[in-house]
Protein backbone atom coordinates (compact mmCIF):
# COMPACT_ATOMS: atom_id res chain seq x y z
CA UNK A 1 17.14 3.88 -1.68
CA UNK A 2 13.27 3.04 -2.77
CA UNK A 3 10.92 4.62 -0.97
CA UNK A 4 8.20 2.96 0.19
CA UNK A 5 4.08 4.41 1.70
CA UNK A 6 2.77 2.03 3.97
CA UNK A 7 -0.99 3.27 4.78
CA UNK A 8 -2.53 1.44 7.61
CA UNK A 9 -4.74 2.71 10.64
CA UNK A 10 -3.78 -0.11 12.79
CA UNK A 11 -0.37 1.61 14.25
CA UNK A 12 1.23 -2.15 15.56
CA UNK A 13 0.92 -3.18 11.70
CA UNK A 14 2.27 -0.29 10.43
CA UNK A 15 5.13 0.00 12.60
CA UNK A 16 5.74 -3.95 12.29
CA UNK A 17 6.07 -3.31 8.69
CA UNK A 18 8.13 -0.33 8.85
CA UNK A 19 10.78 -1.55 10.80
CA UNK A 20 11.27 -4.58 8.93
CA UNK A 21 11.34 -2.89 5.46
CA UNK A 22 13.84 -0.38 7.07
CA UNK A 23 16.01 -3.12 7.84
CA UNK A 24 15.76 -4.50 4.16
CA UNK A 25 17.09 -0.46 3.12
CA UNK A 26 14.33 1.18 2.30
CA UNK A 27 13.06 4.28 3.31
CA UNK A 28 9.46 3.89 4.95
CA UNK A 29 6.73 6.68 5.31
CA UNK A 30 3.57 6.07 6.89
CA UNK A 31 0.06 7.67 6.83
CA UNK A 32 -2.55 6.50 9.07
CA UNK A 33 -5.81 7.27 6.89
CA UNK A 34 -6.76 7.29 2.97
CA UNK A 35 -6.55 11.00 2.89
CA UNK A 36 -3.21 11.75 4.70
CA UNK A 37 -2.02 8.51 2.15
CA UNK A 38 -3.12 10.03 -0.73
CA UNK A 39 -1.78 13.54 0.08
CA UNK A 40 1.89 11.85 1.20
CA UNK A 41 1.88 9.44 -1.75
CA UNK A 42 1.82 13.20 -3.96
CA UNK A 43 4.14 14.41 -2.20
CA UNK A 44 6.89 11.72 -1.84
CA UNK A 45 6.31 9.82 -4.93
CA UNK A 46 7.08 6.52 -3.56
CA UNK A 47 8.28 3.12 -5.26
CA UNK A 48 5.71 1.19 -4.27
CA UNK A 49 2.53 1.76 -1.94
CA UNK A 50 0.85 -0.79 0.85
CA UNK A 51 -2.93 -0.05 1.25
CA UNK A 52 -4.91 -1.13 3.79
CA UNK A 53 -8.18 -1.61 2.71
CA UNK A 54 -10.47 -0.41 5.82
CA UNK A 55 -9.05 3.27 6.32
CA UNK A 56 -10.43 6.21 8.17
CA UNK A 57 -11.48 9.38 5.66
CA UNK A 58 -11.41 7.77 3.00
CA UNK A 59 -11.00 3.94 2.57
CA UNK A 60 -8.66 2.01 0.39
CA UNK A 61 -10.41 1.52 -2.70
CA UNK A 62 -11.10 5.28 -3.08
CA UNK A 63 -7.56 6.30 -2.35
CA UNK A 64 -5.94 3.40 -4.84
CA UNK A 65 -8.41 4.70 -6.85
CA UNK A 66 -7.80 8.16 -6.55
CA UNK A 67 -4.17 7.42 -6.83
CA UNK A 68 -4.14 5.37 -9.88
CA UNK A 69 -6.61 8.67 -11.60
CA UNK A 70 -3.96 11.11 -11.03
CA UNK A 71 -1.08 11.46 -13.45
CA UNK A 72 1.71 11.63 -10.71
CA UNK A 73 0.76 9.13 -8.98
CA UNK A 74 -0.72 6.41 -11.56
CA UNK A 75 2.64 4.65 -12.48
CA UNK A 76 3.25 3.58 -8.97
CA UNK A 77 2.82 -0.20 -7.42
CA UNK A 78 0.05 -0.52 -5.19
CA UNK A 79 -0.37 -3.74 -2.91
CA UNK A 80 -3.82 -3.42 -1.00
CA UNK A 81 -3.64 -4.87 2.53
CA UNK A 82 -6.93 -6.34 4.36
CA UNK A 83 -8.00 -8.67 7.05
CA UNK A 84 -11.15 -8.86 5.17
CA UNK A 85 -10.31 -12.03 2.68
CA UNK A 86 -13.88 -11.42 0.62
CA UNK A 87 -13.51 -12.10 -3.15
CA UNK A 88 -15.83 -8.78 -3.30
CA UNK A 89 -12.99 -6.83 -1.67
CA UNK A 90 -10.37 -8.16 -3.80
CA UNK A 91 -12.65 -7.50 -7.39
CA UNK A 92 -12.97 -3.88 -5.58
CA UNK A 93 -9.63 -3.34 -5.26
CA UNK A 94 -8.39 -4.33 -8.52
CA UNK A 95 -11.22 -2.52 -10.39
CA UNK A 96 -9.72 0.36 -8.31
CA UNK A 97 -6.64 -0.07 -10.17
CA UNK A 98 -4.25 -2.27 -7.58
CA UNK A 99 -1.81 -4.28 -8.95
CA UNK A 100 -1.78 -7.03 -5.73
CA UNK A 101 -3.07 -8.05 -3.20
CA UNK A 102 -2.35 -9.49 0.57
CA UNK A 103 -4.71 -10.79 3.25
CA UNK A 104 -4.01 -9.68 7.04
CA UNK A 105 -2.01 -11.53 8.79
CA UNK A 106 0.37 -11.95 6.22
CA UNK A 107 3.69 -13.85 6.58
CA UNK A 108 6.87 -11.07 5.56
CA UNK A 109 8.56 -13.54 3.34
CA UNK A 110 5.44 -13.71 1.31
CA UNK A 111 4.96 -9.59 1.34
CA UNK A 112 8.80 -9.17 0.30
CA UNK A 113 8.18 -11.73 -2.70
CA UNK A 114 5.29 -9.26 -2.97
CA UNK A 115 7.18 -6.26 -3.10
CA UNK A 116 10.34 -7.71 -4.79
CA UNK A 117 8.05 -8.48 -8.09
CA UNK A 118 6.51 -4.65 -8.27
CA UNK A 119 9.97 -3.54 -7.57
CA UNK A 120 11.24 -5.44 -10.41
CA UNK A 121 8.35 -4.36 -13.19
CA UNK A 122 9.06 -0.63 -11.86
């Protein structure tokens, strides 16, 4: 079963998410802020990550960042989440090393395409 990190401080979301990527058989773990992300994305080495850009601690593009510096961590899909649809954010976040993106709200067909093509270059 793929594991997958969703990090996002908005707990509805997050659980929204969760549950319906538990019912497509994956295992879910959450984290609620950059740090506790980056710290459970060591520790789990998940499949694939979700991001949310606007985090508590330590913000998205600083923990994608810090993820994709770190040897145990660099190999793994990250798809940055945001309400915030600014060209500036998305430049950020791929400079920070994500590998996709997805505006908030997002429709789940178009985040399991999302997923499904990270998945597959894995």
């Amino acid at each position: 079963m793929k594991k997958i990190l969703v990090v996002d401080d908005d707990k509805d979301i997050a659980k929204g998410v969760a549950a319906w990527l538990e019912l497509h058989s994956f295992e879910v773990f959450l984290a609620h802020d950059g740090k506790a992300g980056i710290t459970e994305a060591r520790r789990i080495k998940p499949s694939l990550i979700l991001l949310d850009v606007v985090l508590p601690l330590i913000n998205g593009i600083d923990a994608c960042r810090a993820l994709k510096e770190d040897r145990e961590t660099s190999h793994i899909p990250i798809i940055m989440l945001t309400s915030l649809s600014d060209i500036g954010d998305v430049e950020k976040a791929f400079q920070a090393g994500a590998n996709d993106y997805i505006s908030k709200p997002f429709q789940m067909d178009r985040l399991d395409a999302k997923i499904k093509k990270h998945l597959r270059q894995e």
